[in-house]
Every structure is written in C-alpha cells, then in structure tokens.
Protein backbone atom coordinates (compact mmCIF):
# COMPACT_ATOMS: atom_id res chain seq x y z
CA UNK A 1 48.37 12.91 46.36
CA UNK A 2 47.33 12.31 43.04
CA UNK A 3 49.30 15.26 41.36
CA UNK A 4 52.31 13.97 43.24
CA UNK A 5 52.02 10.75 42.20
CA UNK A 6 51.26 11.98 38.40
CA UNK A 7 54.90 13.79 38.47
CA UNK A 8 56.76 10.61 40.07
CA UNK A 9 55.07 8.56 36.87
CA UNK A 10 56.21 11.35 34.21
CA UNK A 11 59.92 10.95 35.08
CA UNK A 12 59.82 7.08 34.63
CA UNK A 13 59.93 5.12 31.81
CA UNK A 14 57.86 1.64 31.25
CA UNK A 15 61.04 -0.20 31.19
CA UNK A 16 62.39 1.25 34.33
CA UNK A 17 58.63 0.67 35.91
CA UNK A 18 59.21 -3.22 34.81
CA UNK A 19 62.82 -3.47 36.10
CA UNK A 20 61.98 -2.03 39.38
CA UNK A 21 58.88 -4.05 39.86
CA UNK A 22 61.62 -7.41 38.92
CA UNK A 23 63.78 -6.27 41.40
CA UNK A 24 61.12 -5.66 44.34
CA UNK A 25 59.93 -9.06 43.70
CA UNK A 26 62.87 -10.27 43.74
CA UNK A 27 63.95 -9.10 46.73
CA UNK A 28 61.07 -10.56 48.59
CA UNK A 29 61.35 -13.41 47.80
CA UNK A 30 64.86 -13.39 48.86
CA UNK A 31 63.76 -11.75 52.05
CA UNK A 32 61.17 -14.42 52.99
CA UNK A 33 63.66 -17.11 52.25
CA UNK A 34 66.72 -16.19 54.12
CA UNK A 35 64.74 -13.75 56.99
CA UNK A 36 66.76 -10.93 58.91
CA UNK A 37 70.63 -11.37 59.05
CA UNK A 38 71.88 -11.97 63.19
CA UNK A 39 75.33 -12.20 62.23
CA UNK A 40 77.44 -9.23 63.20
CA UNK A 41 79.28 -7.96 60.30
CA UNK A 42 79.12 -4.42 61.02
CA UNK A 43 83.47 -3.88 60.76
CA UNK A 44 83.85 -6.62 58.51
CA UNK A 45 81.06 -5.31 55.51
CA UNK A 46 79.72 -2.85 57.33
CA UNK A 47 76.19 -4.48 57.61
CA UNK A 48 74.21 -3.99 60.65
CA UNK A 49 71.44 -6.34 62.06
CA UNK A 50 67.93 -5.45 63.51
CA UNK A 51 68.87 -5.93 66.51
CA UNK A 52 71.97 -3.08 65.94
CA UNK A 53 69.69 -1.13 64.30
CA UNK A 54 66.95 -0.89 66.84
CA UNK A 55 69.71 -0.01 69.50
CA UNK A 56 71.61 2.31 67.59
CA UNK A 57 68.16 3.96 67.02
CA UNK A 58 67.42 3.90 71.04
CA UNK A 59 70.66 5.67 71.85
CA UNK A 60 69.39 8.40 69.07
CA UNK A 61 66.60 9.20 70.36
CA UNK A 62 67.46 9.34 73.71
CA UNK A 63 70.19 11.55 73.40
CA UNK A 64 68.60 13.55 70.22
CA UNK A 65 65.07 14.61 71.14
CA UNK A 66 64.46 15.82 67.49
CA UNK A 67 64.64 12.07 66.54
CA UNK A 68 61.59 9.34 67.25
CA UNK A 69 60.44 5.98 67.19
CA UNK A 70 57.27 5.54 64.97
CA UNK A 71 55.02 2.74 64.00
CA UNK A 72 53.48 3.20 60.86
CA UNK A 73 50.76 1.45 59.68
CA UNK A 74 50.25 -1.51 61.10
CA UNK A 75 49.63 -3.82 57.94
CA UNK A 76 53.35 -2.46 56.55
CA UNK A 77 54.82 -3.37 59.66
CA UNK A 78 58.01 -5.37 59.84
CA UNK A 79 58.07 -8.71 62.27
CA UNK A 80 61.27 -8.54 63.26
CA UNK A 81 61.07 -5.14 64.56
CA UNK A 82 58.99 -4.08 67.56
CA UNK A 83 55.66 -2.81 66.66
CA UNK A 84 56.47 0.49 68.51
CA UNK A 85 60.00 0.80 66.46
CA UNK A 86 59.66 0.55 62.75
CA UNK A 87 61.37 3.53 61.66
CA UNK A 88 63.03 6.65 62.87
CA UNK A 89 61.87 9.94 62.22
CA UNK A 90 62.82 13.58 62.47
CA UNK A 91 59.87 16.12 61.63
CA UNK A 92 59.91 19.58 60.28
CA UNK A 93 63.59 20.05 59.38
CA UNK A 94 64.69 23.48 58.01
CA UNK A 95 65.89 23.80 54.69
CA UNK A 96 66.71 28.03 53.93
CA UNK A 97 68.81 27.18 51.08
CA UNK A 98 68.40 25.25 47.85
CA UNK A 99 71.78 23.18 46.83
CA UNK A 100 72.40 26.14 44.15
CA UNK A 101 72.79 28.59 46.02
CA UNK A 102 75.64 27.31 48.50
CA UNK A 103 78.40 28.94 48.25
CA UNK A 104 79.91 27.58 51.77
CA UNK A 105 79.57 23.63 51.00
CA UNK A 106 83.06 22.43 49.74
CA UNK A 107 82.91 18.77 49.18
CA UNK A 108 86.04 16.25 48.19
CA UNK A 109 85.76 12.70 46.45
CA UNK A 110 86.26 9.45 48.31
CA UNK A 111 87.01 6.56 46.31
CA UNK A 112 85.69 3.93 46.93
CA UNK A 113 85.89 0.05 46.19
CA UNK A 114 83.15 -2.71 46.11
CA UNK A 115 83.55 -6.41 46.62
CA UNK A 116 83.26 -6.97 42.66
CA UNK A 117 86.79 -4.83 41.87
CA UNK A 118 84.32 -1.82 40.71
CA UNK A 119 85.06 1.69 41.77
CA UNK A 120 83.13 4.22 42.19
CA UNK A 121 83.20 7.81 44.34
CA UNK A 122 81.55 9.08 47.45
CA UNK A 123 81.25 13.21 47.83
CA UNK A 124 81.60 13.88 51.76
CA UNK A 125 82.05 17.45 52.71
CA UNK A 126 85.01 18.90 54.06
CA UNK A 127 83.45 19.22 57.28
CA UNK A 128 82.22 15.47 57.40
CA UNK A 129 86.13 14.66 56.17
CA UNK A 130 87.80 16.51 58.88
CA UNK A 131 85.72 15.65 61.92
CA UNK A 132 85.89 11.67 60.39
CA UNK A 133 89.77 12.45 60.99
CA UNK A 134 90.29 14.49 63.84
CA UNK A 135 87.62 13.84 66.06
CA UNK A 136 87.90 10.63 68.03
CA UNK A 137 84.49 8.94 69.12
CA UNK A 138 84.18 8.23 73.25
CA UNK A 139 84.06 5.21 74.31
CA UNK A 140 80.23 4.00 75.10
CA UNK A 141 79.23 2.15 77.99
CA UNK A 142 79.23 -1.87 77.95
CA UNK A 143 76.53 -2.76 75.82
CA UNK A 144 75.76 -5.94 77.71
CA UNK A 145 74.41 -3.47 80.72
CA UNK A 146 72.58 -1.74 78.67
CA UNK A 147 69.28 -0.61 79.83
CA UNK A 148 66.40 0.95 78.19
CA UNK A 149 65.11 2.96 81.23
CA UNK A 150 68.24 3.96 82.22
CA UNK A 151 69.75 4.89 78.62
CA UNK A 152 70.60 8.43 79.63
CA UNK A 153 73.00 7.67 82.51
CA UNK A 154 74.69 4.67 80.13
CA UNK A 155 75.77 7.00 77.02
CA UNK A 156 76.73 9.66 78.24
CA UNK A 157 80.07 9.11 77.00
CA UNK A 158 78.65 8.99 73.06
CA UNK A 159 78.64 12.79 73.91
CA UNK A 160 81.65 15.01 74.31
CA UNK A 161 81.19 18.01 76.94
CA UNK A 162 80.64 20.81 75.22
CA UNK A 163 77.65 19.45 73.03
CA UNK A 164 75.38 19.27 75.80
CA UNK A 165 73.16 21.34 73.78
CA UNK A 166 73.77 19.46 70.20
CA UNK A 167 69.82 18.65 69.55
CA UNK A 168 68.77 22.50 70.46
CA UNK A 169 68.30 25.17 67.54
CA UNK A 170 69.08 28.14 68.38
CA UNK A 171 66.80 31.29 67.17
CA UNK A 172 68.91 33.34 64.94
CA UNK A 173 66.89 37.17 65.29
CA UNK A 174 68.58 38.28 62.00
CA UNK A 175 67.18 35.46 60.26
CA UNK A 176 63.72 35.27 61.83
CA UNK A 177 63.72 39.46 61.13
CA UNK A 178 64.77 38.62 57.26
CA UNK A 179 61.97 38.79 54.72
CA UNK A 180 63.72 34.97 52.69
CA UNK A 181 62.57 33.35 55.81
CA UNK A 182 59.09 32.84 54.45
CA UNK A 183 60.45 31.16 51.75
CA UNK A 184 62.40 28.46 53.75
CA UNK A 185 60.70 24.63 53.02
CA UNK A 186 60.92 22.01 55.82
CA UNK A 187 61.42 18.33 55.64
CA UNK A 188 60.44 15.13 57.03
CA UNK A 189 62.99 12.76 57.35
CA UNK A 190 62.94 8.76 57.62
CA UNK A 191 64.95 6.35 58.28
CA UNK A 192 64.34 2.69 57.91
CA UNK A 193 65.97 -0.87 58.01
CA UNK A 194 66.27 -2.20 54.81
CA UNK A 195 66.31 -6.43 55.36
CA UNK A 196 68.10 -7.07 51.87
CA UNK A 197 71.03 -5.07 52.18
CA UNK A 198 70.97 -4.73 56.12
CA UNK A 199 71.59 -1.08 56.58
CA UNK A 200 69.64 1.52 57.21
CA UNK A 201 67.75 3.60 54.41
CA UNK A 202 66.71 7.27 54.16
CA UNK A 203 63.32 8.58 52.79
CA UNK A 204 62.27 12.60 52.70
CA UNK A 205 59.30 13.92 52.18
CA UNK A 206 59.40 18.46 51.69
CA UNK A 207 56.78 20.44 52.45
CA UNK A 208 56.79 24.34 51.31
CA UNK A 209 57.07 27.16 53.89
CA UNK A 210 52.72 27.11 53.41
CA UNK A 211 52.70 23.55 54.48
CA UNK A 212 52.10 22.04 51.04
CA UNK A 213 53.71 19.19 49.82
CA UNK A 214 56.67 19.48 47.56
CA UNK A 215 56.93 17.49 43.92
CA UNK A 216 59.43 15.46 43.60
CA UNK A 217 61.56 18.10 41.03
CA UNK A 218 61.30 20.66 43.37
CA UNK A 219 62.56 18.17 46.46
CA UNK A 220 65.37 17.39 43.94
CA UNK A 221 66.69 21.06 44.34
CA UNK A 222 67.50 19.81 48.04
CA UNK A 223 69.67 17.02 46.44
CA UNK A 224 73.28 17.46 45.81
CA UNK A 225 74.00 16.78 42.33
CA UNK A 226 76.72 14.18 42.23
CA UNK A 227 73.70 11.87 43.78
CA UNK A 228 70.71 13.55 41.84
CA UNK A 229 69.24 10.70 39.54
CA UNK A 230 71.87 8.21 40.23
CA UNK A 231 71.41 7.21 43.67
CA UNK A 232 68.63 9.16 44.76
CA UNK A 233 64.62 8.25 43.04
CA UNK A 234 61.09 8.34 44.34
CA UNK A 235 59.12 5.17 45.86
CA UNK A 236 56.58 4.27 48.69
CA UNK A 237 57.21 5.26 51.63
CA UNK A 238 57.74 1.11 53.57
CA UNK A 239 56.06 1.73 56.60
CA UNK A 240 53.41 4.69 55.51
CA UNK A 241 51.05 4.65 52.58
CA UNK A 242 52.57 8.61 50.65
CA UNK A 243 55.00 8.56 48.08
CA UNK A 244 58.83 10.18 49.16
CA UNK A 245 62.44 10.56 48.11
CA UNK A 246 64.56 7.53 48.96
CA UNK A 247 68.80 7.29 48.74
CA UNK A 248 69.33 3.70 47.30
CA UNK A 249 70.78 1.56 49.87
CA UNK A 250 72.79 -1.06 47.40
CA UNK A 251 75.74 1.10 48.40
CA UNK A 252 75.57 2.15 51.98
CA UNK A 253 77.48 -0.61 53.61
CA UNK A 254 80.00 -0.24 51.32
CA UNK A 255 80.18 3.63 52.55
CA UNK A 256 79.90 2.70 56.00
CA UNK A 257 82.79 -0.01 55.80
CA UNK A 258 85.22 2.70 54.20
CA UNK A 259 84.29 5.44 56.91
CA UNK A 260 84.56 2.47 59.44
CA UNK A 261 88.30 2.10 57.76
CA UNK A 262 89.20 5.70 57.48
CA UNK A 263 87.96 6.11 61.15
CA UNK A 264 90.35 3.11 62.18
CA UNK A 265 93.09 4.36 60.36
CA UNK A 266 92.78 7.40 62.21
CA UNK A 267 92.91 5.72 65.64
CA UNK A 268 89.39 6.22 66.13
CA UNK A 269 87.21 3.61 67.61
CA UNK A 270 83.44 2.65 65.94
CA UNK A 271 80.90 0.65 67.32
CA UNK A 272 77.71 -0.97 65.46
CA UNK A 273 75.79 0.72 68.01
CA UNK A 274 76.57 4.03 66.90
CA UNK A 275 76.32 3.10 63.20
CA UNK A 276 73.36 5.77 62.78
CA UNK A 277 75.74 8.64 63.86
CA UNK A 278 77.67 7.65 60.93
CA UNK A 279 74.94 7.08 58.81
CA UNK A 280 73.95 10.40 59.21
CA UNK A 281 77.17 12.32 58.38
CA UNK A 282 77.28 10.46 55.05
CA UNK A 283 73.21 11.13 54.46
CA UNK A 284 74.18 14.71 54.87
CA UNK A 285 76.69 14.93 51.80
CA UNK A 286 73.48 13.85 49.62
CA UNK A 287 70.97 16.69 51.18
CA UNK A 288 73.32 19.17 52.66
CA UNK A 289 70.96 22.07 52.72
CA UNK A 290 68.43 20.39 55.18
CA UNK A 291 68.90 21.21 58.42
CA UNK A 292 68.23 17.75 60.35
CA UNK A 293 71.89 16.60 61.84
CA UNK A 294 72.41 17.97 65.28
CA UNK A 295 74.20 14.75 66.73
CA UNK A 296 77.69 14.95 68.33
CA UNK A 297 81.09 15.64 65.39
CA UNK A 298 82.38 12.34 64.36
C-alpha cells in the first residue's frame, strides 16, 4: 500500500493537493446542508436519486450475476443508503489488451453542451453509437409493483431474447491455449453514488495476471486517452480504506442527459431505473479494454 500510495503522491502537485482538499470540504459541507436530492430529474438533467440508484442497482444484479451489492466498511458508510447496498461491484474483470494496442476500437466525438453555454466532447465508440441508435430498450415492468423477491419474473422485459446468456463468458480454447494469456491483468470495478452531483461514480482498482496490485501509471494504460489526466485521477476508494482510479463525476449527468436525448430522438424509450445500463456503455468509452460490460445492447 505504501508504494502505491508513494506513486499517487509523485504525480500531484502541492497546489493540486490544496485545491482538491478545498473542494472535498467543500462539498461536505454542501452535502450535510442540503442532504440527498428526492426530486426526480433523471430526463430533465439527467440526475438520479438514491432511491433510483439503489433500484437501478437491484435490477443489475439480479439480472447480471457478475455484478453485487457490497457494504464496505461500516464507519464510511452512507445513511441514506442501506447498510447492505453501498456500492456495486464487479470482481476480477479481464483486461488482454492495453488501450495501445487496439486496433478494433473506432471511437467518434459527441458534442456536448453544459448548462453554462460551455462545450466540450464525449468519445463513445462506434459500437456504443450504433446500438444507442438502433437498438430500442423494452419496456420494463410497472415500477410501482415492483418487488424485491420477485425481481426476476418483473424485468424480464429489460432483456431482449437472445441475450439470455449476456452475463456468461464464454471460454475461448485458442486464447486459454495462447502463451499472452499469462500476461492478461484483471480489474475490480466500483460503482458508487456520488450525493453532490447525484449520479453514479466509477472507481477501478488492476491487479496483474500474479495477483499484485497495479500502480496507478500502469492502470492508466487501461485508460483511453482522450480521458487520461483530464477526467480520470486517483483518490480513496468512499466506501473502502485502498487507494483506486476514479472517472470524475462533474460531467456524467450531463452525458447521461445527451444519451437520454439521442435515445429519444431515436424513438427509444429510457427509464431512471435503467440509468446504470447507460452508465455503463458510456464508462466503457473511458476503459474499453476491460472486459466488465456484459448487460443487454442499448
């Protein structure tokens, strides 16, 4: 731990150190003043509340069995959640391929528009682009019946027919007979609810194919580049006391309110129940070579 922490201080500056420690308390303070949102405003500014975010977490995990509901430690746990949902997590994710080396991954520019007139640009794979406008979402069962030990039986509309098998990974023999497999890496991935900007939030933490925790320069291989140092850093894990890559969150309901608008456009419908789904086709533009997405084609 303590060489991993020595590499995340050698990439910061004392100014940035001061500016993010300003901003954390900042945000606290704003946190413990106004509390979690309840307002739905999930097609409007494509926020989500806890209460969206805990369900839309339910229906993943039920219907992806590589996903799960964890707790954390209990001090860093969050009131408003329950204490047996703090954060989502998918363990030991493959990752064969460093960003480099792609040669497959085509990915186009979205522009993009914030509130304050400022515009910026969102790289989404072709793949992400053309299932966002082809594929139509099925209609999901009537949330108000909803029903935890049921869940099964009431989405399985969210599912189209022929990705029954969607969460499986198939062996490929080639690949387990080739001599690169020892050098593929594996990931842990996170996600959280982040109170301030009321979205969820992604963390990663690599491990090498001998089990040993990656730096954070070598995890940055695993980054696409059109994110690497500008949206994507290293802080605390929330909920767990080890130190992890984190995509910055200040822009993600922005993202999800233009994919929400792009989907609409395209006749498709989107609930804030299945916000994650979404979440994790635009997560998958910024670490495209980890192998962790194996919900349904939006």
């Amino acid at each position: 731990m303590s060489n991993n922490i020595s590499n995340i201080n050698s990439g910061a500056t004392t100014k940035d150190y001061i500016k993010k420690v300003g901003f954390d308390t900042y945000v606290n303070i704003v946190n413990s003043i106004t509390g979690p949102t309840t307002v739905d405003n999930f097609e409007k500014l494509g926020t989500i509340t806890p209460d969206q975010f805990i369900l839309s977490g339910d229906i993943l995990t039920s219907k992806c069995k590589t996903w799960t509901w964890e707790s954390g430690e209990k001090s860093k746990q969050f009131s408003y959640l329950p204490s047996n949902k703090q954060f989502l997590m998918s363990r030991n994710c493959p990752c064969i391929n460093r960003v480099k080396d792609m040669e497959n991954f085509k990915s186009d520019l979205m522009d993009v528009n914030d509130d304050n007139g400022d515009e910026w640009s969102l790289t989404i794979s072709d793949e992400t682009n053309n299932n966002m406008n082809e594929k139509k979402i099925d209609d999901i069962p009537d949330i108000d019946n909803f029903n935890d030990n049921d869940i099964d039986n009431d989405i399985d509309n969210l599912i189209s027919d022929d990705d029954d098998d969607f969460c499986l990974i198939e062996d490929d023999e080639q690949t387990l007979k080739d001599d690169n497999i020892i050098r593929t890496r594996s990931y842990d991935i996170y996600i959280t609810y982040d109170q301030y900007h009321q979205c969820p939030k992604v963390y990663i933490q690599g491990y090498s194919q001998n089990g040993i925790i990656l730096t954070p320069e070598q995890m940055y291989l695993d980054i696409s580049k059109d994110y690497l140092h500008k949206t994507v850093s290293v802080e605390m894990h929330p909920h767990l006391s080890i130190y992890t890559i984190f995509i910055h969150p200040c822009r993600h309901a922005e993202i999800m309110k233009k994919f929400i608008s792009v989907l609409k456009n395209s006749k498709n419908d989107i609930k804030a129940e299945q916000c994650l789904f979404l979440f994790l086709k635009f997560v998958s533009s910024v670490i495209p070579t980890i192998n962790y997405d194996f919900t349904f084609d939006i």
